[in-house]
C-alpha atoms as a PDB file:
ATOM      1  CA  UNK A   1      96.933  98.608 111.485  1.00  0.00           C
ATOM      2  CA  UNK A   2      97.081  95.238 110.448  1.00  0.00           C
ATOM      3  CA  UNK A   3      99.724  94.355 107.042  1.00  0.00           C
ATOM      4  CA  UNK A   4      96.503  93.975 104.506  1.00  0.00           C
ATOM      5  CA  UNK A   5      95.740  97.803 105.204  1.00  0.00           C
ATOM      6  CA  UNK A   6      99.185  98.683 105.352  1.00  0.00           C
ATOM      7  CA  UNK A   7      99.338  97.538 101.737  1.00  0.00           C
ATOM      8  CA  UNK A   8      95.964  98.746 100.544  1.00  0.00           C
ATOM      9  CA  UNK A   9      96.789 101.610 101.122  1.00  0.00           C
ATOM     10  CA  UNK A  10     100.140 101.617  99.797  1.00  0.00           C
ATOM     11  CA  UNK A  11      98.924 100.769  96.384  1.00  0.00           C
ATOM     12  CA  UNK A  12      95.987 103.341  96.905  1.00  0.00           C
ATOM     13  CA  UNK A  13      98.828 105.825  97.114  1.00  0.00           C
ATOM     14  CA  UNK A  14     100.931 104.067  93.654  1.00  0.00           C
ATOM     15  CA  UNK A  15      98.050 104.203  91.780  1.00  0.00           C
ATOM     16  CA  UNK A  16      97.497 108.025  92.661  1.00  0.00           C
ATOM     17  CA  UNK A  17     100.605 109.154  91.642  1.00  0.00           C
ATOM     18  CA  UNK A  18     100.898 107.154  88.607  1.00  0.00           C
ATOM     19  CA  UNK A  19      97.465 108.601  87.699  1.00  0.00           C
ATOM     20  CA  UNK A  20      98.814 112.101  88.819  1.00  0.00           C
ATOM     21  CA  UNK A  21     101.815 111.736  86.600  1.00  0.00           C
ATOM     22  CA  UNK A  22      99.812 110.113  83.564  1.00  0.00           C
ATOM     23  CA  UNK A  23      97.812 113.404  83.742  1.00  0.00           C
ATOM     24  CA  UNK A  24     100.801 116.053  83.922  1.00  0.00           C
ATOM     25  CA  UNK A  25     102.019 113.867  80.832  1.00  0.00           C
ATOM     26  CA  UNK A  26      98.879 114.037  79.002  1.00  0.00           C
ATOM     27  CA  UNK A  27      97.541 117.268  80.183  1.00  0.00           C
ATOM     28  CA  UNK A  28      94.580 115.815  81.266  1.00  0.00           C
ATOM     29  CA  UNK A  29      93.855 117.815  84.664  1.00  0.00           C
ATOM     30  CA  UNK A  30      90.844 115.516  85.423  1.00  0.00           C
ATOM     31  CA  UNK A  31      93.001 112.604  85.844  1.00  0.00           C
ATOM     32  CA  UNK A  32      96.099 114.650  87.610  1.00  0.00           C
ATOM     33  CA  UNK A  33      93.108 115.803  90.119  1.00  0.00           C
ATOM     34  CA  UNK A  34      91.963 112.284  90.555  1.00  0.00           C
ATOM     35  CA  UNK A  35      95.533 110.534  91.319  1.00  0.00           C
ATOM     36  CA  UNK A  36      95.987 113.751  93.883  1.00  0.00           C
ATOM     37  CA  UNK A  37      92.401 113.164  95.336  1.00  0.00           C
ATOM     38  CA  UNK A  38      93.522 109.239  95.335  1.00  0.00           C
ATOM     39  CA  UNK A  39      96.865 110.147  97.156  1.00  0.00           C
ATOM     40  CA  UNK A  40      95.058 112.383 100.009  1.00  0.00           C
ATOM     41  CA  UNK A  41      92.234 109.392 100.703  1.00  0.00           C
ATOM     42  CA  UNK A  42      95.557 106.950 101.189  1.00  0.00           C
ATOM     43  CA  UNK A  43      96.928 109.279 103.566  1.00  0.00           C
ATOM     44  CA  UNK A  44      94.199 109.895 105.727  1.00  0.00           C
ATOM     45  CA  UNK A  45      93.256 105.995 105.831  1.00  0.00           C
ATOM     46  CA  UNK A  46      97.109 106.224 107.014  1.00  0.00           C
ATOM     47  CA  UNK A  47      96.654 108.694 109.517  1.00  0.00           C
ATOM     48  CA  UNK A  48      93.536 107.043 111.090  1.00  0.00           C
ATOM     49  CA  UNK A  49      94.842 103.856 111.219  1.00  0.00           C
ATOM     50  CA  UNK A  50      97.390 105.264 112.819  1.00  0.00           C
ATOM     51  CA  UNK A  51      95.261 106.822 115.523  1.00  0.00           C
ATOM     52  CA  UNK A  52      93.583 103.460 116.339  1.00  0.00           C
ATOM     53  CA  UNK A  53      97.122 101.860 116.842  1.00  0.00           C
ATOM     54  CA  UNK A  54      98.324 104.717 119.114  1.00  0.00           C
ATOM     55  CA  UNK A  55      95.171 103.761 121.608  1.00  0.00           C
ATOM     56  CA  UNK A  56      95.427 100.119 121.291  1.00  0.00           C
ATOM     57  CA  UNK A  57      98.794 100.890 123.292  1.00  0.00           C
END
């Protein structure tokens, strides 16, 4: 996984919570759904990046 992903997906993963957290503070479920959705994509970019590293070994 090179650094540039690494970081993507990092601030993929900021931006979700702060979105989550905007939306428990407002009450606005759409946008606590959408920093939660925002969150899981990050992780699973994580997780297959992570994959393709473990066979480049």
């Amino acid at each position: 996984m090179s650094a540039t992903d690494k970081i993507k997906n990092a601030i993929e993963d900021v931006e979700g919570k702060a979105k989550e957290a905007l939306g428990k503070v407002t009450g606005d479920r759409s946008t606590e759904n959408e920093g939660k959705k925002d969150q899981a994509k990050s992780d699973l970019k994580n997780a297959g990046e992570n994959v393709k590293d473990a066979f480049k070994h």
